[in-house]
Structure formats: C-alpha cells, structure tokens
PDB file of N, CA and C in Angstrom:
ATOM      1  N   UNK A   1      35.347  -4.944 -29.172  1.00  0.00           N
ATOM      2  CA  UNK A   1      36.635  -4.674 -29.765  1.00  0.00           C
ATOM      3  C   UNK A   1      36.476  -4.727 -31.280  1.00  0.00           C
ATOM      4  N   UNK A   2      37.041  -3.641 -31.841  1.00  0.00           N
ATOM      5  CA  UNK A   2      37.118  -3.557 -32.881  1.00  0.00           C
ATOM      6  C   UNK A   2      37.949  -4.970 -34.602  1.00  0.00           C
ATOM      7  N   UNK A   3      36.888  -5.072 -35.227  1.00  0.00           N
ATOM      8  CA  UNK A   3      37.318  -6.564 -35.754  1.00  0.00           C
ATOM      9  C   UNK A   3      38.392  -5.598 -37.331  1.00  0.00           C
ATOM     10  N   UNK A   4      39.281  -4.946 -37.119  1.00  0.00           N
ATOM     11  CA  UNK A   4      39.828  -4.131 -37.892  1.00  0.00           C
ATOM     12  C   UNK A   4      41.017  -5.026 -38.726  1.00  0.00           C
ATOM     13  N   UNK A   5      40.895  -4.901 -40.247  1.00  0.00           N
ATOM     14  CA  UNK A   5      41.860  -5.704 -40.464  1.00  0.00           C
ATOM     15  C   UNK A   5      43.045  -5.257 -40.156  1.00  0.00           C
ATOM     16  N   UNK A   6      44.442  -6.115 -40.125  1.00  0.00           N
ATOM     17  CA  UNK A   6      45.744  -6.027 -39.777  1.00  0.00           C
ATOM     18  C   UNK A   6      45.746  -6.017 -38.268  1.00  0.00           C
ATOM     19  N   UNK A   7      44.690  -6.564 -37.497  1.00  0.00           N
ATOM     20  CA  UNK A   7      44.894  -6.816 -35.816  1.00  0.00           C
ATOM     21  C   UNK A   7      44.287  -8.099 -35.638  1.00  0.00           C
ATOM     22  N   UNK A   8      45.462  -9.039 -35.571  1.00  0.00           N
ATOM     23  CA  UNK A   8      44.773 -10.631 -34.657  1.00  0.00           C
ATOM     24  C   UNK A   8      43.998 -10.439 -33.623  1.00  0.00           C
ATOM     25  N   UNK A   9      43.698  -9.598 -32.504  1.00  0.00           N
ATOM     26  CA  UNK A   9      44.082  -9.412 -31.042  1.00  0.00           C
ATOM     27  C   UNK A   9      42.836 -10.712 -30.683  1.00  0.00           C
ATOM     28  N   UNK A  10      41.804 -11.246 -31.520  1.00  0.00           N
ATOM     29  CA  UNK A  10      41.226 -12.401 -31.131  1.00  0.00           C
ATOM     30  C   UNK A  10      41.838 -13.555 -30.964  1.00  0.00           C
ATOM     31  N   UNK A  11      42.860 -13.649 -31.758  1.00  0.00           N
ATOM     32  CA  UNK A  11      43.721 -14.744 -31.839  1.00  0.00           C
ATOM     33  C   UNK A  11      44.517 -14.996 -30.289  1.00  0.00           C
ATOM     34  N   UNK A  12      44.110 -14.075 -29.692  1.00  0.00           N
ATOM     35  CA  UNK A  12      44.812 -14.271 -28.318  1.00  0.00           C
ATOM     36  C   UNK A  12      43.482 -15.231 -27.005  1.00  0.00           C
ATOM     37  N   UNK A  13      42.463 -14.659 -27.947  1.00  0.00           N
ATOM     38  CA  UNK A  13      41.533 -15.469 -27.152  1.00  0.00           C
ATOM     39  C   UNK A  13      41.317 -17.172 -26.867  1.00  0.00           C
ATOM     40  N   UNK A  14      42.431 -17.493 -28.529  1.00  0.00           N
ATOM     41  CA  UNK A  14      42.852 -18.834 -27.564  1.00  0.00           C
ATOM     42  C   UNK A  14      43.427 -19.517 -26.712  1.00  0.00           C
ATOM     43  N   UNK A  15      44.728 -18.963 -26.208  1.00  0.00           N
ATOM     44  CA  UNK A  15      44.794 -18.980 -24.898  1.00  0.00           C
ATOM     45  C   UNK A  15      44.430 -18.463 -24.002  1.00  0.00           C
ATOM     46  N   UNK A  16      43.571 -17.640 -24.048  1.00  0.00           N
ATOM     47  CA  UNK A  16      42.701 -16.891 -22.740  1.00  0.00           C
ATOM     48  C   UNK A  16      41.571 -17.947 -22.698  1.00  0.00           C
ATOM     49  N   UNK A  17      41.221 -18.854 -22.483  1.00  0.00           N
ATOM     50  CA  UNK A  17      40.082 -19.833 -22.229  1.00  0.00           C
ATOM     51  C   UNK A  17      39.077 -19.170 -21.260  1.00  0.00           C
ATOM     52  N   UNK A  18      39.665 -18.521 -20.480  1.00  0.00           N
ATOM     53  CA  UNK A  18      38.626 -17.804 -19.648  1.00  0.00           C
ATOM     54  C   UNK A  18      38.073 -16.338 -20.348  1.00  0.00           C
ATOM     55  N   UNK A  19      38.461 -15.706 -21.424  1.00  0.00           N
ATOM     56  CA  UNK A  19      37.594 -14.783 -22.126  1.00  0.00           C
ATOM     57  C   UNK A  19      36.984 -15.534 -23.001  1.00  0.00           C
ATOM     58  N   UNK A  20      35.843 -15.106 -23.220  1.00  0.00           N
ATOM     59  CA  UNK A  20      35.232 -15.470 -24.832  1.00  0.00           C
ATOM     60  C   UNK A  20      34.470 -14.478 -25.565  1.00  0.00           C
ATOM     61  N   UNK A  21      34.051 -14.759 -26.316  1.00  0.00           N
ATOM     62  CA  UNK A  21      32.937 -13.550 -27.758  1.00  0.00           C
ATOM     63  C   UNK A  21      31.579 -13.789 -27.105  1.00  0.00           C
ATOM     64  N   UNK A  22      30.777 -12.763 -26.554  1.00  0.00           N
ATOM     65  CA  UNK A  22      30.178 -13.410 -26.332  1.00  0.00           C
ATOM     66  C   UNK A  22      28.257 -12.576 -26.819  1.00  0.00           C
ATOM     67  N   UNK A  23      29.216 -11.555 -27.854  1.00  0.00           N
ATOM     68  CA  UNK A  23      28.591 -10.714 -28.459  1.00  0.00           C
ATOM     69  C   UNK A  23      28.595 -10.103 -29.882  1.00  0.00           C
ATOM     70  N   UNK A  24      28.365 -10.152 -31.472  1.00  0.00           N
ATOM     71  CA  UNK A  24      28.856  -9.332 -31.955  1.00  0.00           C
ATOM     72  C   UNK A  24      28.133  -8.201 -32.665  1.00  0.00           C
ATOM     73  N   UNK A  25      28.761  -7.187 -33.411  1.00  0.00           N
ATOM     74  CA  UNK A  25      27.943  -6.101 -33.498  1.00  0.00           C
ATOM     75  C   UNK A  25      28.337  -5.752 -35.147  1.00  0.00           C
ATOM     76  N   UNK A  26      27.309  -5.271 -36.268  1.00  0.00           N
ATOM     77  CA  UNK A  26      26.070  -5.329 -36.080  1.00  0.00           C
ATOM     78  C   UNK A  26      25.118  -6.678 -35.458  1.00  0.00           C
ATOM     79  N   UNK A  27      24.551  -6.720 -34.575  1.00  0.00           N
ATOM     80  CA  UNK A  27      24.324  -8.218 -34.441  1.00  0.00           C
ATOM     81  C   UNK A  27      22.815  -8.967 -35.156  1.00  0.00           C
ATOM     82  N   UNK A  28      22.575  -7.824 -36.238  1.00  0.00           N
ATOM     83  CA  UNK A  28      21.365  -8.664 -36.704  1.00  0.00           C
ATOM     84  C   UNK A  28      21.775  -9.652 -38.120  1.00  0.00           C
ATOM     85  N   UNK A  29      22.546 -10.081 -38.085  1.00  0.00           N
ATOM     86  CA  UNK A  29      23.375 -11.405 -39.187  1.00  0.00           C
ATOM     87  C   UNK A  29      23.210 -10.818 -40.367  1.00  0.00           C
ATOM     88  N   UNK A  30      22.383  -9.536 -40.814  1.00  0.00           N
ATOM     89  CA  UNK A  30      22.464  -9.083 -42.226  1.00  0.00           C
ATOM     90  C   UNK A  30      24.110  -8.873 -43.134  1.00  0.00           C
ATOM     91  N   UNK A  31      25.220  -8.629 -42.003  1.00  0.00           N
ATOM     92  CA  UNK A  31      26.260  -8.655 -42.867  1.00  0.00           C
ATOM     93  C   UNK A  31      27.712  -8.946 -41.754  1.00  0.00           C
ATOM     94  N   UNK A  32      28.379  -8.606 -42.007  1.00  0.00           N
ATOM     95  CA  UNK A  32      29.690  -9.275 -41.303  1.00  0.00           C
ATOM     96  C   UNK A  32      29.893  -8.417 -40.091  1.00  0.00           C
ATOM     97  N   UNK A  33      30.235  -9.181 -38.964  1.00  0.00           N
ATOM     98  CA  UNK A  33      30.479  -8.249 -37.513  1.00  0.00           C
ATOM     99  C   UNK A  33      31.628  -7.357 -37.894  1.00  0.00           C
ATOM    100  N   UNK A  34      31.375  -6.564 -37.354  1.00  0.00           N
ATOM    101  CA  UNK A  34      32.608  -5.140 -37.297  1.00  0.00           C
ATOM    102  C   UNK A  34      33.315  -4.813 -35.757  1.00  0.00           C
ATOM    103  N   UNK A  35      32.734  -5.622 -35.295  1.00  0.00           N
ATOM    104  CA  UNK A  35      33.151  -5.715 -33.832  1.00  0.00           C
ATOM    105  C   UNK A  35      32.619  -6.497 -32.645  1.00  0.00           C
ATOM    106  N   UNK A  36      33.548  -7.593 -31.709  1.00  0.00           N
ATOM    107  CA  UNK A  36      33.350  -8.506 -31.298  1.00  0.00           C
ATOM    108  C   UNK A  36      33.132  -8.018 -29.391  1.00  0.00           C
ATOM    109  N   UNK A  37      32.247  -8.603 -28.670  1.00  0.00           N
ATOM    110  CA  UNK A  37      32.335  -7.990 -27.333  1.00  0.00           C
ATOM    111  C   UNK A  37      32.906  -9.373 -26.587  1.00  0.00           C
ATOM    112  N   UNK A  38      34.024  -8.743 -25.812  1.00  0.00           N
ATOM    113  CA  UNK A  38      34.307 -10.465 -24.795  1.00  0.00           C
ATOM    114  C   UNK A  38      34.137 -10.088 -23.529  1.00  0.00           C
ATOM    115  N   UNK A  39      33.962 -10.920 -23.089  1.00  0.00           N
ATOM    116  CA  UNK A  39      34.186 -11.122 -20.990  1.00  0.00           C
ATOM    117  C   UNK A  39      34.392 -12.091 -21.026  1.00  0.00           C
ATOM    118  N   UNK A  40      34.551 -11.981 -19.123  1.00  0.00           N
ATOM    119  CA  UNK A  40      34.577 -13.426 -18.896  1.00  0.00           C
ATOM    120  C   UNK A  40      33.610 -14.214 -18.654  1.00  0.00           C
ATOM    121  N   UNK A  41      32.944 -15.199 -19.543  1.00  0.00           N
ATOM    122  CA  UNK A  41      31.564 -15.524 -19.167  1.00  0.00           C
ATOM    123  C   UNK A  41      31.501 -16.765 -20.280  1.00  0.00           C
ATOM    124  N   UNK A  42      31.140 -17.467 -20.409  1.00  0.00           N
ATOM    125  CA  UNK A  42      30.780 -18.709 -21.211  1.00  0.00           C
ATOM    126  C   UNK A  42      29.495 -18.562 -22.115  1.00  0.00           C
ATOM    127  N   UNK A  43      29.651 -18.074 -23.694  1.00  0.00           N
ATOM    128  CA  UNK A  43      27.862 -18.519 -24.012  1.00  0.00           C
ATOM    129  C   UNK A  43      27.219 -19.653 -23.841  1.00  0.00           C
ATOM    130  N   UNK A  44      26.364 -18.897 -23.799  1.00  0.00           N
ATOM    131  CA  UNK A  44      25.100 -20.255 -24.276  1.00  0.00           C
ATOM    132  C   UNK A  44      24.235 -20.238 -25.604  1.00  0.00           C
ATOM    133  N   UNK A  45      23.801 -21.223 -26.188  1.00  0.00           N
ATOM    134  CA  UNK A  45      23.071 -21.296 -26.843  1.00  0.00           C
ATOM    135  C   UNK A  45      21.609 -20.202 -26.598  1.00  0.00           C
ATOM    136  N   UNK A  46      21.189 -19.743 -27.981  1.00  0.00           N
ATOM    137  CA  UNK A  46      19.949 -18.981 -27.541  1.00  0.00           C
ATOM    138  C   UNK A  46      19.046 -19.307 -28.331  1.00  0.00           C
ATOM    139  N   UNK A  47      19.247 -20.288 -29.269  1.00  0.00           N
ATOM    140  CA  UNK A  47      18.620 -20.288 -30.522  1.00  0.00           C
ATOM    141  C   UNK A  47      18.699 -20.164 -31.948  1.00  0.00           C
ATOM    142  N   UNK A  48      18.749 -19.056 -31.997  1.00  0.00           N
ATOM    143  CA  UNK A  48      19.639 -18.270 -33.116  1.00  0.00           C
ATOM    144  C   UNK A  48      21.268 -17.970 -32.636  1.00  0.00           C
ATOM    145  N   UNK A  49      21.953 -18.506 -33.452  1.00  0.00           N
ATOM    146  CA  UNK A  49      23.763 -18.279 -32.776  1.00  0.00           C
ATOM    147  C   UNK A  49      24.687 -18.225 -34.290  1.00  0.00           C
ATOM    148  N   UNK A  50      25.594 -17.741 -33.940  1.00  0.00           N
ATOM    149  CA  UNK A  50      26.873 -17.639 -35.385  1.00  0.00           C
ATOM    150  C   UNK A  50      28.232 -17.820 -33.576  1.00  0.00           C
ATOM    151  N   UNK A  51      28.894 -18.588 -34.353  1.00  0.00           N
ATOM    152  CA  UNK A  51      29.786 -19.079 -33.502  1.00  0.00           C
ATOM    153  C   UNK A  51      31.418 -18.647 -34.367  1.00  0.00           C
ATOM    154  N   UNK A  52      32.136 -18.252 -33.575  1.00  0.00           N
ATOM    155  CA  UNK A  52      33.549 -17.657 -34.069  1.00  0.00           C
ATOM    156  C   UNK A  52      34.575 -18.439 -33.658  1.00  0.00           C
ATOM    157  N   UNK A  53      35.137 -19.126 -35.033  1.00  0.00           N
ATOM    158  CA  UNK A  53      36.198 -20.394 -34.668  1.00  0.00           C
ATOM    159  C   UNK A  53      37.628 -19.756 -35.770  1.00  0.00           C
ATOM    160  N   UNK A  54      38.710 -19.584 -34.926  1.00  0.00           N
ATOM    161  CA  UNK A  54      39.834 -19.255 -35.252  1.00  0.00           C
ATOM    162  C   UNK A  54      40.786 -20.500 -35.482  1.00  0.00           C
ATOM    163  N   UNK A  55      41.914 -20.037 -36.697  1.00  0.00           N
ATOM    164  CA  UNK A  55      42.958 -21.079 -37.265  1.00  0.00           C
ATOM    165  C   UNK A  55      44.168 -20.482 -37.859  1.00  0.00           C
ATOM    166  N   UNK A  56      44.862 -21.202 -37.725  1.00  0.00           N
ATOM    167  CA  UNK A  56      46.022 -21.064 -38.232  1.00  0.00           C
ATOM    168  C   UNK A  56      46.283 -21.899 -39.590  1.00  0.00           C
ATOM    169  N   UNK A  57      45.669 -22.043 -40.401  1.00  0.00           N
ATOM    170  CA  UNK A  57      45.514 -22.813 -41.428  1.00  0.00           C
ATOM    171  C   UNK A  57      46.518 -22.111 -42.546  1.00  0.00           C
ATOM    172  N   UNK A  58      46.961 -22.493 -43.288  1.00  0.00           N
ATOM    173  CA  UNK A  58      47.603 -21.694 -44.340  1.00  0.00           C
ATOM    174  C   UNK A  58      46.877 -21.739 -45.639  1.00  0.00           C
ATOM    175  N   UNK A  59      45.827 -22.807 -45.398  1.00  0.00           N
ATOM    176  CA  UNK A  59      44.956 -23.118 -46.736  1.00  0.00           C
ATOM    177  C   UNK A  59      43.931 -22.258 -47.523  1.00  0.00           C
ATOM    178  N   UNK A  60      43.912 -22.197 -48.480  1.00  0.00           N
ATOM    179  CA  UNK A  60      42.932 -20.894 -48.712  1.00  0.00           C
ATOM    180  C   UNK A  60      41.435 -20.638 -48.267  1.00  0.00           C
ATOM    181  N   UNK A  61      40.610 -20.067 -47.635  1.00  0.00           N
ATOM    182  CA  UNK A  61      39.710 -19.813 -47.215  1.00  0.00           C
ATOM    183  C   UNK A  61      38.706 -21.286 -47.966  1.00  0.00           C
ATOM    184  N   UNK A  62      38.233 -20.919 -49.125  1.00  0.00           N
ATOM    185  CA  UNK A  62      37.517 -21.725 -49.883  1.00  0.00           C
ATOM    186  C   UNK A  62      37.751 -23.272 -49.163  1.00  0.00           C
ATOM    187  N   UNK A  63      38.723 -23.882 -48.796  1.00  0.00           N
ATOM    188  CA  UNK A  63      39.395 -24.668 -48.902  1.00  0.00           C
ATOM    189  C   UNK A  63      38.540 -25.132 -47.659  1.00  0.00           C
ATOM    190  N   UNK A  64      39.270 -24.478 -46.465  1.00  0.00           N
ATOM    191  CA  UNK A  64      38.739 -24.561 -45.237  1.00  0.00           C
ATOM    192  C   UNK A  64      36.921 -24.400 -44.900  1.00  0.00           C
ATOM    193  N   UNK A  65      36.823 -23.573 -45.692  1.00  0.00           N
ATOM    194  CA  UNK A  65      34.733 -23.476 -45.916  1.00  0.00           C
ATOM    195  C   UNK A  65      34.315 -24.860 -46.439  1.00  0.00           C
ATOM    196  N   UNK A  66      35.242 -25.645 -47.410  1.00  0.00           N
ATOM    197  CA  UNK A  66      35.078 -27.173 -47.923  1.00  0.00           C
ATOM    198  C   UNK A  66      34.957 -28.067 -46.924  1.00  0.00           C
ATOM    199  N   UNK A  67      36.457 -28.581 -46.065  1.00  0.00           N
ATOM    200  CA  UNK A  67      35.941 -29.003 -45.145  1.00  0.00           C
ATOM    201  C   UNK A  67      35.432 -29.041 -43.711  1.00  0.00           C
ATOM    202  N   UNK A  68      35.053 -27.893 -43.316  1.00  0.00           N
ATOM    203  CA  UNK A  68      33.933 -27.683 -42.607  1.00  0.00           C
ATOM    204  C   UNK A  68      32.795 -28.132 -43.195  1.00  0.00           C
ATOM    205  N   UNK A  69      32.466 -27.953 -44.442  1.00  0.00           N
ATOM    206  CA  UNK A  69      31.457 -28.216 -44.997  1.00  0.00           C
ATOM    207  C   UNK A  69      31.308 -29.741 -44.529  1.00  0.00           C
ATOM    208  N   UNK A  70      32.195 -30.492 -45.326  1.00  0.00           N
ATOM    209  CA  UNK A  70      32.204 -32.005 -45.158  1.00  0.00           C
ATOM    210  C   UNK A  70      32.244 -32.771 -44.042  1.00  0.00           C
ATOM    211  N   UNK A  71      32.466 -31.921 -43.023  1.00  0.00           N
ATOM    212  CA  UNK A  71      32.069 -31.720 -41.391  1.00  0.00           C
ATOM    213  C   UNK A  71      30.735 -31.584 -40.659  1.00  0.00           C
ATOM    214  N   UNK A  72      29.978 -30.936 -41.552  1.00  0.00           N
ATOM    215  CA  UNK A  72      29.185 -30.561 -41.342  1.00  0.00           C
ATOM    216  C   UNK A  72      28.550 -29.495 -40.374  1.00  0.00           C
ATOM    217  N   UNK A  73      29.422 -28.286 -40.528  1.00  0.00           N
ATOM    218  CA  UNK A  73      29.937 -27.352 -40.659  1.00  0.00           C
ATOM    219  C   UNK A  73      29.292 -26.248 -42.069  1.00  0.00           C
ATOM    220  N   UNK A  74      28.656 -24.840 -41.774  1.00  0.00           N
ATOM    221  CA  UNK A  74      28.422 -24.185 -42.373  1.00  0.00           C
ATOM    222  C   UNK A  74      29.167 -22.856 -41.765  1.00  0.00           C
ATOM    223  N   UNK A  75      30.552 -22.476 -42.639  1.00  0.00           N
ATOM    224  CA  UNK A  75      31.404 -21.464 -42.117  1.00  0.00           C
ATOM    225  C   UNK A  75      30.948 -20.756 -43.419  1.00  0.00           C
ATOM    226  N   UNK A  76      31.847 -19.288 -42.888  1.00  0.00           N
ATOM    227  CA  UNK A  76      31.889 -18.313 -43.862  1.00  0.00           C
ATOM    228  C   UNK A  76      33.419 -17.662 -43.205  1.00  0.00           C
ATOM    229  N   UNK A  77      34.153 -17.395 -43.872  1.00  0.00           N
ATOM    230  CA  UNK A  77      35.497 -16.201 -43.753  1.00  0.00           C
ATOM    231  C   UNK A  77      34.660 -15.058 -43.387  1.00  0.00           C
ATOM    232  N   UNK A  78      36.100 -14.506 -41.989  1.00  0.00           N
ATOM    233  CA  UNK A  78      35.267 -13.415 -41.669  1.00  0.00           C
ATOM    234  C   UNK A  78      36.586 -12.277 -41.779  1.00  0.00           C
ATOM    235  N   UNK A  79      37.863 -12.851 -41.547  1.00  0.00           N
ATOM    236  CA  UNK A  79      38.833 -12.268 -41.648  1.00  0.00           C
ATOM    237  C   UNK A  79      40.158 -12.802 -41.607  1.00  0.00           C
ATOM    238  N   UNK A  80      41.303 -12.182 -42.229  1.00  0.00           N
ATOM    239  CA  UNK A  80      42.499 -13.032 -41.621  1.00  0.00           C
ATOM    240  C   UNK A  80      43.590 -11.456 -41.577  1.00  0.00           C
ATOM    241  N   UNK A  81      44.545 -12.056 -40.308  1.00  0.00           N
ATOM    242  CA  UNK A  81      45.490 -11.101 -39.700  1.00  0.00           C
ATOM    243  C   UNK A  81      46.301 -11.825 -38.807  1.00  0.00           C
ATOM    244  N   UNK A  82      48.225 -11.174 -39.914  1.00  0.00           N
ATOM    245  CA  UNK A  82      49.013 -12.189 -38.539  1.00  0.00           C
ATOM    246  C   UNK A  82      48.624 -13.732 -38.682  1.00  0.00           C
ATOM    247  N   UNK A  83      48.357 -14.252 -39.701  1.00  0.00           N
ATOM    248  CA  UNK A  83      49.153 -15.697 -40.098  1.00  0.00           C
ATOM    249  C   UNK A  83      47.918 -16.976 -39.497  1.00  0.00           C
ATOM    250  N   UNK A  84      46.227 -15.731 -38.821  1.00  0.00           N
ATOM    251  CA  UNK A  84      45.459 -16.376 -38.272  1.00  0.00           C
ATOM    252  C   UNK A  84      44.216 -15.833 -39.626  1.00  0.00           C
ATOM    253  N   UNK A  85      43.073 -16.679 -39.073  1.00  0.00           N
ATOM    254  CA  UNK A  85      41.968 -16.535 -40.172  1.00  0.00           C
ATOM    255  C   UNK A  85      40.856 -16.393 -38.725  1.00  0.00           C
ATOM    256  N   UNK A  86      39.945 -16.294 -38.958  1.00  0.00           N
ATOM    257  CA  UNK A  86      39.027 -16.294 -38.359  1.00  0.00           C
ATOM    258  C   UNK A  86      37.411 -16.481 -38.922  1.00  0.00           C
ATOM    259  N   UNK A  87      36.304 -16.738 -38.422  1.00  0.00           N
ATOM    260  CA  UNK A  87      35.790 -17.481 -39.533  1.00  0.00           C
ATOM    261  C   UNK A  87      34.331 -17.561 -38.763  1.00  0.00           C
ATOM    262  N   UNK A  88      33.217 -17.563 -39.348  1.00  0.00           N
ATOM    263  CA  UNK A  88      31.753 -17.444 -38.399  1.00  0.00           C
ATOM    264  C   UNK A  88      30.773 -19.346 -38.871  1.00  0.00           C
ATOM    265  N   UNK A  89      30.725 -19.551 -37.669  1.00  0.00           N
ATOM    266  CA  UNK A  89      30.376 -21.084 -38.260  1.00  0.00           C
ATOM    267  C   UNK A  89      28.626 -20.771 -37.509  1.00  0.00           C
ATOM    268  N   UNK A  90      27.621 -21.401 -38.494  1.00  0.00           N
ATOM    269  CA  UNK A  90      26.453 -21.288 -38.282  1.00  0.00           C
ATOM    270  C   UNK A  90      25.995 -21.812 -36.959  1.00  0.00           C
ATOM    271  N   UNK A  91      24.819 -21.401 -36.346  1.00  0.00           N
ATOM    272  CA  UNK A  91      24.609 -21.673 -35.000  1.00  0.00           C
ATOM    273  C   UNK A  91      25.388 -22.226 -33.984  1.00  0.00           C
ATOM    274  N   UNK A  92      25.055 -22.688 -33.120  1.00  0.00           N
ATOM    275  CA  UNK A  92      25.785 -22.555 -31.377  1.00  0.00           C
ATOM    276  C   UNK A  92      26.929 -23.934 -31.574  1.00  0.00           C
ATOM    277  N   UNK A  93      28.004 -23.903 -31.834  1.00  0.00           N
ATOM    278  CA  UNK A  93      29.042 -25.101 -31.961  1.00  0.00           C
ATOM    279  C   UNK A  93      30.089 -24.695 -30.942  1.00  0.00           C
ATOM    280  N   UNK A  94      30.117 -25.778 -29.733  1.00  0.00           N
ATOM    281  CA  UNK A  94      30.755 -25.856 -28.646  1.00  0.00           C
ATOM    282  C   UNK A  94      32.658 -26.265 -29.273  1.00  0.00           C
ATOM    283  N   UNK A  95      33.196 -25.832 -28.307  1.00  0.00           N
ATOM    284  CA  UNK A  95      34.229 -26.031 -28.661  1.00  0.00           C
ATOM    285  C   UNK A  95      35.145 -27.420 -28.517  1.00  0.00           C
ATOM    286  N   UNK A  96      34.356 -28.383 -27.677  1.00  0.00           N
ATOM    287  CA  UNK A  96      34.472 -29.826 -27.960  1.00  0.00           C
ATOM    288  C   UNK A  96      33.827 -30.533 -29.149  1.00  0.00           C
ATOM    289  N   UNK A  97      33.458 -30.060 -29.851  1.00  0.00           N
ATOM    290  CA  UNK A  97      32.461 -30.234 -30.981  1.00  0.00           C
ATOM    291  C   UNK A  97      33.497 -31.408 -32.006  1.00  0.00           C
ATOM    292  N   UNK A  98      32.916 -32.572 -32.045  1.00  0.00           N
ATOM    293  CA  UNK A  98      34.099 -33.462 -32.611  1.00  0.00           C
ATOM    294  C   UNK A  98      33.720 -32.973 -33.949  1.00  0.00           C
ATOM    295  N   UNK A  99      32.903 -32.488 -34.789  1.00  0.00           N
ATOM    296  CA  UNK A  99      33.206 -32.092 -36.016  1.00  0.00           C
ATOM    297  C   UNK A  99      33.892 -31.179 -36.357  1.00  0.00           C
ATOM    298  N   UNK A 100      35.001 -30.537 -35.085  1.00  0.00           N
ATOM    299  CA  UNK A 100      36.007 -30.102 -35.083  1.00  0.00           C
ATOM    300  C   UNK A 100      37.466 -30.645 -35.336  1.00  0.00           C
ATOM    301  N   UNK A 101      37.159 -31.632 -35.097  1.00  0.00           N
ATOM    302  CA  UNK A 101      38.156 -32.539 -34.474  1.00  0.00           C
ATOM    303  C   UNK A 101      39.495 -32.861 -36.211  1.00  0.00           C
ATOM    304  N   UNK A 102      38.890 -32.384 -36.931  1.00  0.00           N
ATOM    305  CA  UNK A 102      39.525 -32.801 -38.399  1.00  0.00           C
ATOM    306  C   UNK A 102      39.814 -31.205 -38.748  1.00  0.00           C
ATOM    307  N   UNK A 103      39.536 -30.204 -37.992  1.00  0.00           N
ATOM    308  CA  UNK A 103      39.492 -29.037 -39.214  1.00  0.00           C
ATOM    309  C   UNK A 103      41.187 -28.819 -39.360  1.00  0.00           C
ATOM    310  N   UNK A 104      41.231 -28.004 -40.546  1.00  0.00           N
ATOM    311  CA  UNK A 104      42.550 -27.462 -40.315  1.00  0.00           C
ATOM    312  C   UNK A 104      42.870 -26.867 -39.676  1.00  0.00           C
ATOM    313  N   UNK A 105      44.668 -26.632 -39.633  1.00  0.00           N
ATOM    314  CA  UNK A 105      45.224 -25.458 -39.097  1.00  0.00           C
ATOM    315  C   UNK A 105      46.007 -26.545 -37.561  1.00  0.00           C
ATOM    316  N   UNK A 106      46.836 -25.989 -36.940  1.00  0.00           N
ATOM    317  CA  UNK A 106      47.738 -26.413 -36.111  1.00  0.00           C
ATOM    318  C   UNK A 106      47.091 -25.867 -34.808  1.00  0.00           C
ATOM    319  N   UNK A 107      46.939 -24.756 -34.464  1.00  0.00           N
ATOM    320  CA  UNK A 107      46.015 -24.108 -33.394  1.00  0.00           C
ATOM    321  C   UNK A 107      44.845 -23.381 -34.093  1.00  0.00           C
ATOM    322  N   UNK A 108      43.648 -24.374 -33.654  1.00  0.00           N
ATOM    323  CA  UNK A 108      42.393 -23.676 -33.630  1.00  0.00           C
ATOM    324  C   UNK A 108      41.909 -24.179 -32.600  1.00  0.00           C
ATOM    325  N   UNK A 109      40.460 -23.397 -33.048  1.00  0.00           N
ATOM    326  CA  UNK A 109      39.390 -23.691 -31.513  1.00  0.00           C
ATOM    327  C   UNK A 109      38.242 -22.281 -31.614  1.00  0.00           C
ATOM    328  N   UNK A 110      37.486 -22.696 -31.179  1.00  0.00           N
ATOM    329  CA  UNK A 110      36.103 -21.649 -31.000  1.00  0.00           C
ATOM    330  C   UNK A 110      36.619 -20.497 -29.592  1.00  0.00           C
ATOM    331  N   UNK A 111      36.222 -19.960 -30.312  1.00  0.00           N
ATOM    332  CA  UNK A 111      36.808 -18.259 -29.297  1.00  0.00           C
ATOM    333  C   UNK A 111      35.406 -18.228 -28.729  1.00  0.00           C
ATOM    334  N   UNK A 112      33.869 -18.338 -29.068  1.00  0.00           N
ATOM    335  CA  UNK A 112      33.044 -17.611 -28.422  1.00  0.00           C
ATOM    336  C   UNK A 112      32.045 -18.046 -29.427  1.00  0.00           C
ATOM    337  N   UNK A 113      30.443 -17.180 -28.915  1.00  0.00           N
ATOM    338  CA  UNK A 113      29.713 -17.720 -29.580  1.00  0.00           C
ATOM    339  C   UNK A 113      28.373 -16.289 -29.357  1.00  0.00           C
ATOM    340  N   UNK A 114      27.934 -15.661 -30.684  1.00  0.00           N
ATOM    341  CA  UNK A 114      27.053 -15.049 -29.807  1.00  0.00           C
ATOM    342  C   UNK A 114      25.374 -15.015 -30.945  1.00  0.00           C
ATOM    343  N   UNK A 115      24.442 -14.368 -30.096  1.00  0.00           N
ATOM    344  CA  UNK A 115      23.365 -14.486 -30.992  1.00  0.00           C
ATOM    345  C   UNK A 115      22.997 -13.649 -31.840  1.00  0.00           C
ATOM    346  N   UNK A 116      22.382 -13.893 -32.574  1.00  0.00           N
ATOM    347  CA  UNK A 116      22.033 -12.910 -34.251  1.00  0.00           C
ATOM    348  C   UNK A 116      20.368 -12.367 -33.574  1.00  0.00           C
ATOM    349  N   UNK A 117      20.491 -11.701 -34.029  1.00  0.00           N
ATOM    350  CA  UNK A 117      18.902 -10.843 -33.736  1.00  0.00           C
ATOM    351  C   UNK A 117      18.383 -10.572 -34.658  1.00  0.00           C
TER     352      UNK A 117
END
C-alpha cells in the first residue's frame, strides 16, 4: 500500500492487531519506504529490521526522535497524516517493548516490522 502523503490508512493498523507491515518497499534502507506490504502474519526478526511505530503525538517530530532516543530508541520521521505521525525505529522492536512504555502520544504502538536488504 501506497505510503502517500494526506492518507493515514496505517493508522488503522492499530486496531487491526491481526494485520501488520510486514514488508517495505524500496526495501534496501538507502532511503524512505514509499510503500508498506501488510497481511496477516506476525514478523519476525531477520537480522537486519527497521520497525514502523505509529502516534498520535502532537509534539514535533524532533521532539519525539529525542525521546526515543533517551529510550533507547533510534527513530527517524517517516510521515504524518490525519493528526497521526508515523515513524521507522531501527531494528526488530516488538511491540511490548517497555522502552515503549514512555513514548509519546495517547495511541501508539508498532504496526509491523520488516527487513532492509
């Protein structure tokens, strides 16, 4: 699915618990996905991973890349649409991940997770 700005439609993947990301494309990490693949299927770790964690934060990007950081957490902004952000956090971070447990935003959570080639 197309990662086009002015369309959340990932943002729906947090209540879909049973879809996730479990792919994205270009997928060799040289520059920002342009488009995300879901099913229903759970990743796994492969090694190499960029993991996609969505928020509702109102805070400015920078802000939120801070504390993730201080989390320990290496994000990057990947997009925002519809009042959500979305955001690529370095290798395989599960979505119980207590260095989640502080981030901003009112509803977040890891949508998916896929590998870089």
């Amino acid at each position: 699915m197309d990662l086009a700005p002015g369309s959340a439609w990932w943002g729906r993947l947090l209540a879909e618990p049973a879809l996730r990301v479990v792919a994205a494309l270009p997928d060799h990490g040289a520059g920002h996905p342009r488009a995300l693949m879901v099913q229903k299927a759970a990743p796994g770790p492969t090694g190499d991973d960029r993991t996609f964690w969505a928020t509702d934060s109102a805070l400015p990007d920078a802000r939120v890349v801070a504390m993730l950081a201080d989390a320990g957490l290496a994000a990057e902004p990947l997009l925002a649409a519809g009042g959500l952000k979305l955001f690529v956090l370095a290798g395989y971070v599960q979505a119980e991940d207590g260095r989640l447990a502080s981030a901003p935003g009112d509803l977040t959570g890891v949508i998916g997770a896929a590998p870089v080639f």
